[in-house]
C-alpha atoms as a PDB file:
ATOM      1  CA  UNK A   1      51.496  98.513  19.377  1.00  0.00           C
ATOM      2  CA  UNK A   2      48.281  96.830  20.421  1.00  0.00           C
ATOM      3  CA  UNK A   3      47.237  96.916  23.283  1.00  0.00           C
ATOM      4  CA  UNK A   4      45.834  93.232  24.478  1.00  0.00           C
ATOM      5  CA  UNK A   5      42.450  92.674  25.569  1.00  0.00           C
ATOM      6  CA  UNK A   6      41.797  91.061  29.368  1.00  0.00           C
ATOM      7  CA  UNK A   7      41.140  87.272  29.245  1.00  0.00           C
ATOM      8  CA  UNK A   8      37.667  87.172  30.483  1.00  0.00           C
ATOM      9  CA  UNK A   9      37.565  85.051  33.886  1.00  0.00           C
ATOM     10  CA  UNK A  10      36.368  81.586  34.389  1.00  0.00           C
ATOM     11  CA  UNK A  11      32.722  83.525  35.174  1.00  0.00           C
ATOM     12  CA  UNK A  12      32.439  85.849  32.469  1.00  0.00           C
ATOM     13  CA  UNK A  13      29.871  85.594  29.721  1.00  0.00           C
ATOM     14  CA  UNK A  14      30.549  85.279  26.067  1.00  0.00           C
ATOM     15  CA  UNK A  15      28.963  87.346  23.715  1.00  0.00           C
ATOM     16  CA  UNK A  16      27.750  84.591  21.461  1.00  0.00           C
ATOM     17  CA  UNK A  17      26.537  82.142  23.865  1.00  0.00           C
ATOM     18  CA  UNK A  18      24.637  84.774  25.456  1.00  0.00           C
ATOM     19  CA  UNK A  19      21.495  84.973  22.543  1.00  0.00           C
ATOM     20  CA  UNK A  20      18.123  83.521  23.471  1.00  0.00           C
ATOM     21  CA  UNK A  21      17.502  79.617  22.071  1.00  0.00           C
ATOM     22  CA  UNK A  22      15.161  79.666  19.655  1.00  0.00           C
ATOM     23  CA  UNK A  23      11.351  78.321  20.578  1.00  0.00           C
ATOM     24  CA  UNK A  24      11.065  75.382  19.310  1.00  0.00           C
ATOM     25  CA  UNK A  25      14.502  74.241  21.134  1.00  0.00           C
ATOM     26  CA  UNK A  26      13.213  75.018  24.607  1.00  0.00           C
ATOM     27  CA  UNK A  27       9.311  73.806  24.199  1.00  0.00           C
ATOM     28  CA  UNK A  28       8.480  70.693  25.670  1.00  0.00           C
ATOM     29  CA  UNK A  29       7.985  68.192  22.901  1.00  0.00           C
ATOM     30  CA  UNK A  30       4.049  67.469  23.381  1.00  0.00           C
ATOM     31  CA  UNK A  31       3.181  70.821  23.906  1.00  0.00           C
ATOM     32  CA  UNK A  32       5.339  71.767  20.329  1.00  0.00           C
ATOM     33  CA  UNK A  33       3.393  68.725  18.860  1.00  0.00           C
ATOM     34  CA  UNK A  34      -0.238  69.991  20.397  1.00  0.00           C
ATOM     35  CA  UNK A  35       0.764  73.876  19.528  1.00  0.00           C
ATOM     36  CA  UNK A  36       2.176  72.868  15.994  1.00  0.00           C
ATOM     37  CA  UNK A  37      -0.921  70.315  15.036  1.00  0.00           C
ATOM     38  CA  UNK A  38      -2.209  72.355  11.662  1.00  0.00           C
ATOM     39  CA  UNK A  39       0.691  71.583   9.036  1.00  0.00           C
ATOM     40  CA  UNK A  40       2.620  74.562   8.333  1.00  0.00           C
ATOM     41  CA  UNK A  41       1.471  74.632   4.744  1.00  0.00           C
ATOM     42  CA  UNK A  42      -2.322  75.379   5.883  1.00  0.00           C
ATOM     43  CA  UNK A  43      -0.986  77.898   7.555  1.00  0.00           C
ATOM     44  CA  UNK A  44       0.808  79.405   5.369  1.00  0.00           C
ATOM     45  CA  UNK A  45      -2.067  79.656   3.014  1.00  0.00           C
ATOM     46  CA  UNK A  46      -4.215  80.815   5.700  1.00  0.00           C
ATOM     47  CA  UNK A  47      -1.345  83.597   6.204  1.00  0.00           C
ATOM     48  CA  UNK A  48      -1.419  84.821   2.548  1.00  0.00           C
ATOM     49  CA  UNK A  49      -5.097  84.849   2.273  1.00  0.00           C
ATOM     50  CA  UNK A  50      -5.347  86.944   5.370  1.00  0.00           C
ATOM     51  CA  UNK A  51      -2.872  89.480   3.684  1.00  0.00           C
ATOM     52  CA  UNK A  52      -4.940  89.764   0.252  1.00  0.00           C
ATOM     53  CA  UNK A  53      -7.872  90.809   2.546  1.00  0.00           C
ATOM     54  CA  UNK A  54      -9.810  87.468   2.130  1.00  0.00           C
ATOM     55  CA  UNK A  55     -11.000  86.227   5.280  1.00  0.00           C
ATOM     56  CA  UNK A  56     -14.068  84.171   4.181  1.00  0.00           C
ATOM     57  CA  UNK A  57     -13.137  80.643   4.338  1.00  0.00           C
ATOM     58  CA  UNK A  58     -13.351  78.889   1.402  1.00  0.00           C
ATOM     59  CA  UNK A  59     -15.903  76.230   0.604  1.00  0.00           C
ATOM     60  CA  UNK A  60     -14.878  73.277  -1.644  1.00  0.00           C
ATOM     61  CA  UNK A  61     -16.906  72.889  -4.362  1.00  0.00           C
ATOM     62  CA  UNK A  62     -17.675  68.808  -5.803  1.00  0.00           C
ATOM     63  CA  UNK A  63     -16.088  68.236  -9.068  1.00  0.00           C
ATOM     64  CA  UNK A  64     -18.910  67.164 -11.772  1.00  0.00           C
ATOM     65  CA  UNK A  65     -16.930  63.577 -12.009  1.00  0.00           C
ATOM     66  CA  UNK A  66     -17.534  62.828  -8.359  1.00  0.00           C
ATOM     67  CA  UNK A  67     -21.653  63.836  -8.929  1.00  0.00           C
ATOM     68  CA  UNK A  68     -21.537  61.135 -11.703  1.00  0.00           C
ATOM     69  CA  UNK A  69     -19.987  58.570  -9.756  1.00  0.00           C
ATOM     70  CA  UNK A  70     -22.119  59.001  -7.073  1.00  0.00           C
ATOM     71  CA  UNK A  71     -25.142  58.644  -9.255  1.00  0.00           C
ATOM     72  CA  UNK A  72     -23.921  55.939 -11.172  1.00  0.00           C
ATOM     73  CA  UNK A  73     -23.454  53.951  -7.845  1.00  0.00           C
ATOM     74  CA  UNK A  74     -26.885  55.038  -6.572  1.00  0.00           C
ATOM     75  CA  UNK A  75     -28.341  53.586 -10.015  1.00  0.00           C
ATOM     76  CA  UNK A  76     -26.623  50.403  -9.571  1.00  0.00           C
ATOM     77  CA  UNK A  77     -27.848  50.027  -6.072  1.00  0.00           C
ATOM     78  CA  UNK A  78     -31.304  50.573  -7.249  1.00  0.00           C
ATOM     79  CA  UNK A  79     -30.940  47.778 -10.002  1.00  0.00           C
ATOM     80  CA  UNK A  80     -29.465  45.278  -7.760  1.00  0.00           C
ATOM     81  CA  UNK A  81     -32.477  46.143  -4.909  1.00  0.00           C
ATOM     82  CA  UNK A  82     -35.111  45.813  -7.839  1.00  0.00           C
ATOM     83  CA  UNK A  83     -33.407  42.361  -9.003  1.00  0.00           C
ATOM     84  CA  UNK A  84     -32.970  40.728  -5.796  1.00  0.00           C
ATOM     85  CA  UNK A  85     -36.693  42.060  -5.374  1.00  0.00           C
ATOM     86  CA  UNK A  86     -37.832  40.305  -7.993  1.00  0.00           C
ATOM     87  CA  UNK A  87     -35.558  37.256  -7.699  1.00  0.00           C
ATOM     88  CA  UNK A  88     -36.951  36.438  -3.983  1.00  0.00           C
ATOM     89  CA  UNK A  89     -40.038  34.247  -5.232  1.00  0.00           C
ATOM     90  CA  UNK A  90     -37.745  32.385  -7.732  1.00  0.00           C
ATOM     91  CA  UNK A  91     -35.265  32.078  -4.675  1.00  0.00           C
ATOM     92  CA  UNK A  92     -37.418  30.911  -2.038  1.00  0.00           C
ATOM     93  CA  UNK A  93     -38.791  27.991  -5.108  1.00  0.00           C
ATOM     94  CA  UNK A  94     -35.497  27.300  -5.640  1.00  0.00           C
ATOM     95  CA  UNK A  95     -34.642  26.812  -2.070  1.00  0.00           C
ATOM     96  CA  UNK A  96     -38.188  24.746  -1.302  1.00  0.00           C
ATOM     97  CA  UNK A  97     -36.965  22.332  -4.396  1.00  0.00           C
ATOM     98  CA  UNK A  98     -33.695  21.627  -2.777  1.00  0.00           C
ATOM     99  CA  UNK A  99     -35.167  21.030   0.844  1.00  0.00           C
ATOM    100  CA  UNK A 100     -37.520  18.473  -1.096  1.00  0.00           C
ATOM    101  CA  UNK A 101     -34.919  16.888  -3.322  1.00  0.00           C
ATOM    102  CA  UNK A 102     -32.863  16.757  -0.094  1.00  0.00           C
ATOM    103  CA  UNK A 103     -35.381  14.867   1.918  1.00  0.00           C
ATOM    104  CA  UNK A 104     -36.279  12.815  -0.885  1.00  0.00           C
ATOM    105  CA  UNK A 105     -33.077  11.535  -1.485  1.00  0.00           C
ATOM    106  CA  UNK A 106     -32.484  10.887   1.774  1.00  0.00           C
ATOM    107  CA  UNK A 107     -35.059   8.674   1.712  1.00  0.00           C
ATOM    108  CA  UNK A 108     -33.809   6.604  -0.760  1.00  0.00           C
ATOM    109  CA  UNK A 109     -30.437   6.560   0.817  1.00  0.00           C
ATOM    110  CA  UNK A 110     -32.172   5.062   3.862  1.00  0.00           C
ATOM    111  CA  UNK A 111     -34.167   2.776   1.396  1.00  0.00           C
ATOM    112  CA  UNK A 112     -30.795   1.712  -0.259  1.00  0.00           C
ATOM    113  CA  UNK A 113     -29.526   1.363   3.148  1.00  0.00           C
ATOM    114  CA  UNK A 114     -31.478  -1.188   4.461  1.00  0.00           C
ATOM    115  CA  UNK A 115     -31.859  -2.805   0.982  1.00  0.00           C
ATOM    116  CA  UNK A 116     -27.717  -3.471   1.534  1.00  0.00           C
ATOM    117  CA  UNK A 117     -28.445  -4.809   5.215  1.00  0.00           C
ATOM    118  CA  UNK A 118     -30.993  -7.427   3.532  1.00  0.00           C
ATOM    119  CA  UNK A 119     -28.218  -8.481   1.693  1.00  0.00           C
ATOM    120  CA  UNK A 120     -25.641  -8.562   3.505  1.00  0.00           C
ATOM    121  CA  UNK A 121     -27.661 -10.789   5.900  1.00  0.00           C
ATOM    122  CA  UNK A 122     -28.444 -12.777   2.954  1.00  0.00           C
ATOM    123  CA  UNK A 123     -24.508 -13.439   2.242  1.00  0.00           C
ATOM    124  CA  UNK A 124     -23.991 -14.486   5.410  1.00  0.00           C
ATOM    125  CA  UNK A 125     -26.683 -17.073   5.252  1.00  0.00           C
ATOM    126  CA  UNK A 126     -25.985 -17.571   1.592  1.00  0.00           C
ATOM    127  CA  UNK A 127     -22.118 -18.781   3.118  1.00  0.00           C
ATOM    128  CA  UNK A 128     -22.741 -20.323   5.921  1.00  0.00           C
ATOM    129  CA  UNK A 129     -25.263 -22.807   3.593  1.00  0.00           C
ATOM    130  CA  UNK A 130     -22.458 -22.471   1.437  1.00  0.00           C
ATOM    131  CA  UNK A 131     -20.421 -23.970   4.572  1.00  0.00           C
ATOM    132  CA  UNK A 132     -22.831 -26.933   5.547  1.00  0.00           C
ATOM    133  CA  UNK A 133     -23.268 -27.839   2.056  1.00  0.00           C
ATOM    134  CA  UNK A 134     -19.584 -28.144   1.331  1.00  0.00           C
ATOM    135  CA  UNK A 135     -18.813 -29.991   4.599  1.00  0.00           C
ATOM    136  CA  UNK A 136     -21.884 -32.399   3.887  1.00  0.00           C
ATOM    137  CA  UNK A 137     -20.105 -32.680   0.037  1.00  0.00           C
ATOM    138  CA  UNK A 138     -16.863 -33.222   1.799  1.00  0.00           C
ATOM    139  CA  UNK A 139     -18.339 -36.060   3.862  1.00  0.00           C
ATOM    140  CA  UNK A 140     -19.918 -37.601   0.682  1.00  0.00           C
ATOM    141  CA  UNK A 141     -16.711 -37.923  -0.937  1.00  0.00           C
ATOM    142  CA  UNK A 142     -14.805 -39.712   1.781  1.00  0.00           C
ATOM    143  CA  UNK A 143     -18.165 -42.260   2.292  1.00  0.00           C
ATOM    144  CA  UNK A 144     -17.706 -42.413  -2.199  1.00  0.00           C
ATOM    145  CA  UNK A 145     -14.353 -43.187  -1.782  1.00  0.00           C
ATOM    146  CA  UNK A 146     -14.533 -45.714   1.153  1.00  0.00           C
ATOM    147  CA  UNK A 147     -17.103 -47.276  -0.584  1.00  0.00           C
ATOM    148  CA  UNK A 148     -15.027 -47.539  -3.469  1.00  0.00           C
ATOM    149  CA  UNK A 149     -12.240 -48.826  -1.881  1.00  0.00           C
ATOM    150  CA  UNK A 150     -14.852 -51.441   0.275  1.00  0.00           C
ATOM    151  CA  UNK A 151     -16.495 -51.783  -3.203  1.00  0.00           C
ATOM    152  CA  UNK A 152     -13.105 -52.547  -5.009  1.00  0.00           C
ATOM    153  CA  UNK A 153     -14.402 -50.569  -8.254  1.00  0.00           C
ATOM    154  CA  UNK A 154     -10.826 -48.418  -7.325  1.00  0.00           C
ATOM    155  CA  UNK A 155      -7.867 -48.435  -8.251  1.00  0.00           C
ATOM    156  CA  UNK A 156      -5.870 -48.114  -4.489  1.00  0.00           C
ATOM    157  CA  UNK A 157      -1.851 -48.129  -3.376  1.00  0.00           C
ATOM    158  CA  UNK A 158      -1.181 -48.197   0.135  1.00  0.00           C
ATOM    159  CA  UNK A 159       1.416 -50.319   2.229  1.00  0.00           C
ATOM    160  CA  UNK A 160       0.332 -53.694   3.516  1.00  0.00           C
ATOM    161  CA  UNK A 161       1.517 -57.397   2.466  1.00  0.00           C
ATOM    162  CA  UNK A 162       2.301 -59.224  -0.202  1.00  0.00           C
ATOM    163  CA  UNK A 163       1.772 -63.452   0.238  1.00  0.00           C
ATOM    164  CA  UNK A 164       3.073 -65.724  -2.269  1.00  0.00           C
ATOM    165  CA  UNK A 165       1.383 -69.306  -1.848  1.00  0.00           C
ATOM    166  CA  UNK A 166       2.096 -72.262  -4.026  1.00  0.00           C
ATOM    167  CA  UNK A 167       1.314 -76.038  -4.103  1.00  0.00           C
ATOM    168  CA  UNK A 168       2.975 -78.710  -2.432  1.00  0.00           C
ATOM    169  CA  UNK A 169       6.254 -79.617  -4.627  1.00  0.00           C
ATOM    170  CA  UNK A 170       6.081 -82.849  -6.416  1.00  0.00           C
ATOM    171  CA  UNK A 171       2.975 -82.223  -8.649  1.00  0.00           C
ATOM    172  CA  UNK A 172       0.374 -84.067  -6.290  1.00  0.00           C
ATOM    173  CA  UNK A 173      -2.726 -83.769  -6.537  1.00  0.00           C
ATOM    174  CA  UNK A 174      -3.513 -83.445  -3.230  1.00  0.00           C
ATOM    175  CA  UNK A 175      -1.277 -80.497  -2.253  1.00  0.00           C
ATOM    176  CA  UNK A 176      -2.824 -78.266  -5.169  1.00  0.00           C
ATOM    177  CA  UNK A 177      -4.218 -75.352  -3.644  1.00  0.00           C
ATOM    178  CA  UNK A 178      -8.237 -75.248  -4.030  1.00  0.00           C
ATOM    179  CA  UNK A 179     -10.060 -72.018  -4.440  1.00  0.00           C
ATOM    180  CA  UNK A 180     -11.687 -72.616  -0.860  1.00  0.00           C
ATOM    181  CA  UNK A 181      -8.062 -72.508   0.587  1.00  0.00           C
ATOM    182  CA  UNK A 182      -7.694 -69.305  -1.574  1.00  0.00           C
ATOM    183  CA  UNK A 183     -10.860 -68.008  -0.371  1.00  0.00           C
ATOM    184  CA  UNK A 184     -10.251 -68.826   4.011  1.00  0.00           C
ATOM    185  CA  UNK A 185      -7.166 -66.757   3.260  1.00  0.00           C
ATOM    186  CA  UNK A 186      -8.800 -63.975   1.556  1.00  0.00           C
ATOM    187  CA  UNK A 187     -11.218 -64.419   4.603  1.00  0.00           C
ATOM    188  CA  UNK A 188      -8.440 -64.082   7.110  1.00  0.00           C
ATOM    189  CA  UNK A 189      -6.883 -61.204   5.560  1.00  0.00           C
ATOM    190  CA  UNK A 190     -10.140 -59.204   5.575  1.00  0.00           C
ATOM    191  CA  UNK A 191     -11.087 -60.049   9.107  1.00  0.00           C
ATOM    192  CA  UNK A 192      -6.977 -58.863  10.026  1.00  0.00           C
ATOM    193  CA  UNK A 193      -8.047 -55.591   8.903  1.00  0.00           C
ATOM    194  CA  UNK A 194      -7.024 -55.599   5.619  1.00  0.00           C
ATOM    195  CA  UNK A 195      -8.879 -52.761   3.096  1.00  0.00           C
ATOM    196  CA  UNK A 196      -8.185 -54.397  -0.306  1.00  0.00           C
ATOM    197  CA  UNK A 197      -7.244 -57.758  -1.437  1.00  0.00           C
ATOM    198  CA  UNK A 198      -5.881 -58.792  -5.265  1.00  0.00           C
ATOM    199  CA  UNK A 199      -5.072 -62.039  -5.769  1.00  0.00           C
ATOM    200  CA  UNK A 200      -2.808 -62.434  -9.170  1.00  0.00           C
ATOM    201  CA  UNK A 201      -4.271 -58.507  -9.810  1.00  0.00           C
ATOM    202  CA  UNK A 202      -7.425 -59.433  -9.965  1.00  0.00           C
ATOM    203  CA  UNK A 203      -9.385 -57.601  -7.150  1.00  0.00           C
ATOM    204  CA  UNK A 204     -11.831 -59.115  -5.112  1.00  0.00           C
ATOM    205  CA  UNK A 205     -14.815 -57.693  -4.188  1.00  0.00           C
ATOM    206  CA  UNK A 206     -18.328 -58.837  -3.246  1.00  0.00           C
ATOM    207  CA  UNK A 207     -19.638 -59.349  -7.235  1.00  0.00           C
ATOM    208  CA  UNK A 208     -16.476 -61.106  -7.511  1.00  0.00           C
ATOM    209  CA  UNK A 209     -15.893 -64.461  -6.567  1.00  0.00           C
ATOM    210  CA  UNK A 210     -12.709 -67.265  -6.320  1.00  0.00           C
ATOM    211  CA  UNK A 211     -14.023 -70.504  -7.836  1.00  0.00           C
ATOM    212  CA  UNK A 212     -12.647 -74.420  -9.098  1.00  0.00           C
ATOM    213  CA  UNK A 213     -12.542 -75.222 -12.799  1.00  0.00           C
ATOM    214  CA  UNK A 214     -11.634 -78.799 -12.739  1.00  0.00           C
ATOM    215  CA  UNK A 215      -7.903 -78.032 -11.557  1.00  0.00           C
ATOM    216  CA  UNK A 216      -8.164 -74.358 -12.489  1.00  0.00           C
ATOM    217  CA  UNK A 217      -8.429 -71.427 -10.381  1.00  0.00           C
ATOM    218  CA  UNK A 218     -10.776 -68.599 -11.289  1.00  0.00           C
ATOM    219  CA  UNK A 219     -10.886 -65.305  -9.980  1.00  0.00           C
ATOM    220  CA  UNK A 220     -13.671 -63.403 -11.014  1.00  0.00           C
ATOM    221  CA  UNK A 221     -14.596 -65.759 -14.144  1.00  0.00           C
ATOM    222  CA  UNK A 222     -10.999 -65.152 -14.923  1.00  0.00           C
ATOM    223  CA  UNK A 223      -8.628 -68.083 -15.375  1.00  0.00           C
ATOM    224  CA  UNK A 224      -5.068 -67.520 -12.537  1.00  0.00           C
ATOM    225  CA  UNK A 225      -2.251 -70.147 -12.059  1.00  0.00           C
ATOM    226  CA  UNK A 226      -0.248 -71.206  -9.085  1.00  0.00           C
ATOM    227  CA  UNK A 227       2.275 -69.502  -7.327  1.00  0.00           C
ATOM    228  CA  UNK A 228      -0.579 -67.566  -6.366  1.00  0.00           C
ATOM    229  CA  UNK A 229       0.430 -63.998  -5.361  1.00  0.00           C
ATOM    230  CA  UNK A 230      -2.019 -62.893  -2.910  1.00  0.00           C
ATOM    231  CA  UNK A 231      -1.600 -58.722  -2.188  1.00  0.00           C
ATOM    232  CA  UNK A 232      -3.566 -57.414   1.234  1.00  0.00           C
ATOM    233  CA  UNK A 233      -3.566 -53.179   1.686  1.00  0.00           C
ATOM    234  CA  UNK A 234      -3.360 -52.791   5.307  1.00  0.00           C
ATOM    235  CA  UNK A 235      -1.138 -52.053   8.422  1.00  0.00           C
ATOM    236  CA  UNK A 236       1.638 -53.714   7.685  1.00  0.00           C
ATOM    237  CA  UNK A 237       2.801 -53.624  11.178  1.00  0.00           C
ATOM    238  CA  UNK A 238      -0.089 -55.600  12.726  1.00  0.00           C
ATOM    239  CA  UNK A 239      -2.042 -57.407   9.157  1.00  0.00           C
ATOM    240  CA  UNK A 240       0.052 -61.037   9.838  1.00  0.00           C
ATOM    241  CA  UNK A 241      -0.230 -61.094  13.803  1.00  0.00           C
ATOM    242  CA  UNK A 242      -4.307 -60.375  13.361  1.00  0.00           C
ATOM    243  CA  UNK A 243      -4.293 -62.683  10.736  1.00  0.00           C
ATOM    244  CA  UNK A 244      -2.435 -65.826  13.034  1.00  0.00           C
ATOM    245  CA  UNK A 245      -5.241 -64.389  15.680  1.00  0.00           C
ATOM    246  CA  UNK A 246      -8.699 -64.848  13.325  1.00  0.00           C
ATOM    247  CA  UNK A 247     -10.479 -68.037  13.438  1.00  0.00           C
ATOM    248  CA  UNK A 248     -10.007 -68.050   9.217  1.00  0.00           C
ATOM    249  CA  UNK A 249      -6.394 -67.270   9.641  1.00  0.00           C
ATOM    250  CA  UNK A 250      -6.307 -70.279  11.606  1.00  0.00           C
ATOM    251  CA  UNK A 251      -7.892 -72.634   9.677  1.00  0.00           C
ATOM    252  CA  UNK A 252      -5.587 -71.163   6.721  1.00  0.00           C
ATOM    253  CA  UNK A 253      -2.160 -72.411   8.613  1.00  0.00           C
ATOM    254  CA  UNK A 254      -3.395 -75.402   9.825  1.00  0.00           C
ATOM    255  CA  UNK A 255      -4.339 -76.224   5.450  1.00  0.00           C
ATOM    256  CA  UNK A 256      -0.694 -75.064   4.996  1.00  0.00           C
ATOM    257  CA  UNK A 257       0.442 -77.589   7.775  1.00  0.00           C
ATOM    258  CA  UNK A 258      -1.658 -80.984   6.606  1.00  0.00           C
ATOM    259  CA  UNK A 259      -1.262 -79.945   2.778  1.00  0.00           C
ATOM    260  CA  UNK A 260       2.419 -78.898   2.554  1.00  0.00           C
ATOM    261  CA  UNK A 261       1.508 -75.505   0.902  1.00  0.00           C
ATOM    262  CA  UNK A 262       4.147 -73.093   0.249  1.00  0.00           C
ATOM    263  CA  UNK A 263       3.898 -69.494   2.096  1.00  0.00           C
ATOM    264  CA  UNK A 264       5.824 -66.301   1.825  1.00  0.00           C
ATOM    265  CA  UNK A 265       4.427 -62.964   3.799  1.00  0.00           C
ATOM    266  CA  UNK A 266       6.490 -59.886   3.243  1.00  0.00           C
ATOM    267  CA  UNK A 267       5.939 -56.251   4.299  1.00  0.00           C
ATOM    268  CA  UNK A 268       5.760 -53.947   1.799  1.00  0.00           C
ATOM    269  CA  UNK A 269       6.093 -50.158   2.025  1.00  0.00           C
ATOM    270  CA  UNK A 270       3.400 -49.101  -1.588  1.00  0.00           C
ATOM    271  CA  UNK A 271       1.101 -51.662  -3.038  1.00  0.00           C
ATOM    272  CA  UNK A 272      -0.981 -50.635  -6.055  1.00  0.00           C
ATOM    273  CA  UNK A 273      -4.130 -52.848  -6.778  1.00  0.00           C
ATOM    274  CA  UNK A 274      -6.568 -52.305  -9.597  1.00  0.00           C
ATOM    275  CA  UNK A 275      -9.798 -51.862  -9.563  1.00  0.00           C
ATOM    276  CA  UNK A 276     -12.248 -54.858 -10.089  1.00  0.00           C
ATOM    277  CA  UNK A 277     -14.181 -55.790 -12.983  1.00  0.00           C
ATOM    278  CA  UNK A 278     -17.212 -53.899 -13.169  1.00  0.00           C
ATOM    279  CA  UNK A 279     -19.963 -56.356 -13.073  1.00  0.00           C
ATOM    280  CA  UNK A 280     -24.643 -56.026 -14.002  1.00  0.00           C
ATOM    281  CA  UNK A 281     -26.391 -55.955 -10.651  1.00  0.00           C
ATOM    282  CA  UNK A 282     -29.107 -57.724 -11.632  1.00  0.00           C
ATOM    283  CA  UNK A 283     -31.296 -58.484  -8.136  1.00  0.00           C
ATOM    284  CA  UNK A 284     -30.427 -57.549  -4.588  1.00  0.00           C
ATOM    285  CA  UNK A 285     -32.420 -58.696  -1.557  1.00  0.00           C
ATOM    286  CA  UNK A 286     -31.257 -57.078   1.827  1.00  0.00           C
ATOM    287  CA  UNK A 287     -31.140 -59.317   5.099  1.00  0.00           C
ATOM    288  CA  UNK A 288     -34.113 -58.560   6.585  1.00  0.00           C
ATOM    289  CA  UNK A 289     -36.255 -59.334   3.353  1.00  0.00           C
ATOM    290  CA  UNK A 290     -38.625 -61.852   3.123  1.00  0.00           C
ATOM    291  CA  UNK A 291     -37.111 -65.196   1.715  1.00  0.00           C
ATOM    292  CA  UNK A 292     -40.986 -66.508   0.441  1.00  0.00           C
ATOM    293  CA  UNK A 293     -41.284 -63.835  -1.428  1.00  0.00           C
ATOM    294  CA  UNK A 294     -44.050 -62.895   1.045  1.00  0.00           C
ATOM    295  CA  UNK A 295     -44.753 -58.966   1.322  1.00  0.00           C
ATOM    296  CA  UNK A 296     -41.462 -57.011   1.738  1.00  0.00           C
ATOM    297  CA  UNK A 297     -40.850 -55.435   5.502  1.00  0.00           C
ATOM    298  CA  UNK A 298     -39.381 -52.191   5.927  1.00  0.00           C
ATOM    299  CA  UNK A 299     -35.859 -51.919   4.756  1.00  0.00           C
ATOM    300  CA  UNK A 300     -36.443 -54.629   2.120  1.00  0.00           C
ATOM    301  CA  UNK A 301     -35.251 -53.283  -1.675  1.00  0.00           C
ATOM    302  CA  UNK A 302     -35.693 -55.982  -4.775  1.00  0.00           C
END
């Protein structure tokens, strides 16, 4: 029977905890990291050679394709300091060329510059002549076309009023209407405010002219008959109340009174007249022209 071993008390040691922890266990870390700096494999080549009796330390000796690299790179460095050595002139040409083709085409920059400023001032002067001159044609063309329409060598449409006159019924003589009684109305009609008068179509104008053919009625050398359709362009709103107010317009309504004409005035929103017969000016003497043929004053035209 075996005899049992004592439990060992809460103090005792035990055998196997009671070996030394190895070095590199208890060693600080940085002093295991300064201590331990040479790799172990140095050392352990440094351990064998020191047991074969060789303690000379070894010296590494260049391999022959590390002396030809070395000189390969030393010849290229030479070639390259040779080259850019002989380059330098051609460089510093090079580089003088470009400073002057720099400056010179500046220059012409700046010449082309102020070459645009000349014209672009010239534009502007070239458009606003461009401006007068088209407001000075502008102003031509409405003085052409109000001396047209003054002229009657237009055709014009506007509103205004249209007169109808006729003679007396009954076929007398004396209630015929003359081409003075045409012509104080065409007068009137005019100094009313009218800007074109037609009578029958035909327009009158100052080469025209309303005149008596025995008992026939021509307006410019053209032959009309009676009723007599008389056509004013105007403001129809105030053309027969200026016309009752005109010294001609008068004298027209007091004919129609004694001679027994018939008269018709109606408004009338578009009236279209032609344009008059186109007619030779053959001599024109201005107002202030000498009647005696005596030397022309100023202002004077034949």
């Amino acid at each position: 029977m075996a005899e049992s071993q004592p439990r060992p008390g809460p103090g005792a040691a035990h055998p196997e905890t009671d070996r030394p922890l190895p070095e590199h266990v208890t060693t600080p870390l940085l002093t295991l990291i300064t201590a331990r700096s040479m790799d172990e494999d140095y050392a352990h080549v440094a351990q064998k050679r020191a047991a074969d009796g060789d303690v000379r330390p070894q010296v590494a000796r260049p391999h022959w394709s590390s002396l030809l690299a070395v000189a390969a790179l030393g010849v290229m460095a030479a070639v390259v300091a040779v080259q850019t050595d002989r380059e330098a002139p051609a460089n510093e040409l090079s580089r003088t060329a470009l400073v002057e083709q720099i400056d010179s085409r500046s220059e012409e920059v700046r010449g082309l510059q102020g070459e645009v400023a000349e014209l672009n001032r010239s534009n502007a002067a070239l458009a606003s002549s461009s401006t007068r001159n088209q407001a000075k044609l502008d102003d031509i063309e409405t003085r052409l076309r109000r001396a047209e329409l003054v002229s009657g060598f237009s055709a014009v449409h506007g509103p205004g009023v249209r007169i109808t006159v006729d003679n007396r019924p009954g076929g007398d003589v004396d209630g015929e209407v003359l081409d003075e009684d045409l012509a104080t109305l065409v007068d009137g009609l005019f100094a009313a405010g009218a800007e074109a008068v037609a009578i029958n179509d035909q327009r009158i104008n100052a080469l025209g002219g309303i005149r008596n053919t025995n008992r026939a009625v021509h307006v410019n050398g053209r032959p009309v008959n009676a009723p007599y359709e008389v056509s004013a362009i105007g403001d129809p709103q105030t053309l027969q109340a200026r016309l009752v107010e005109s010294s001609q317009g008068q004298q027209w309504f007091a004919r129609v009174s004694n001679y027994g004409f018939v008269y018709d005035a109606q408004n009338v929103d578009d009236i279209r007249l032609p344009a008059a017969p186109e007619r030779v000016l053959r001599d024109v003497i201005e107002l202030d022209a000498d009647p005696n043929n005596g030397p022309e004053r100023e202002g004077s035209s034949p």
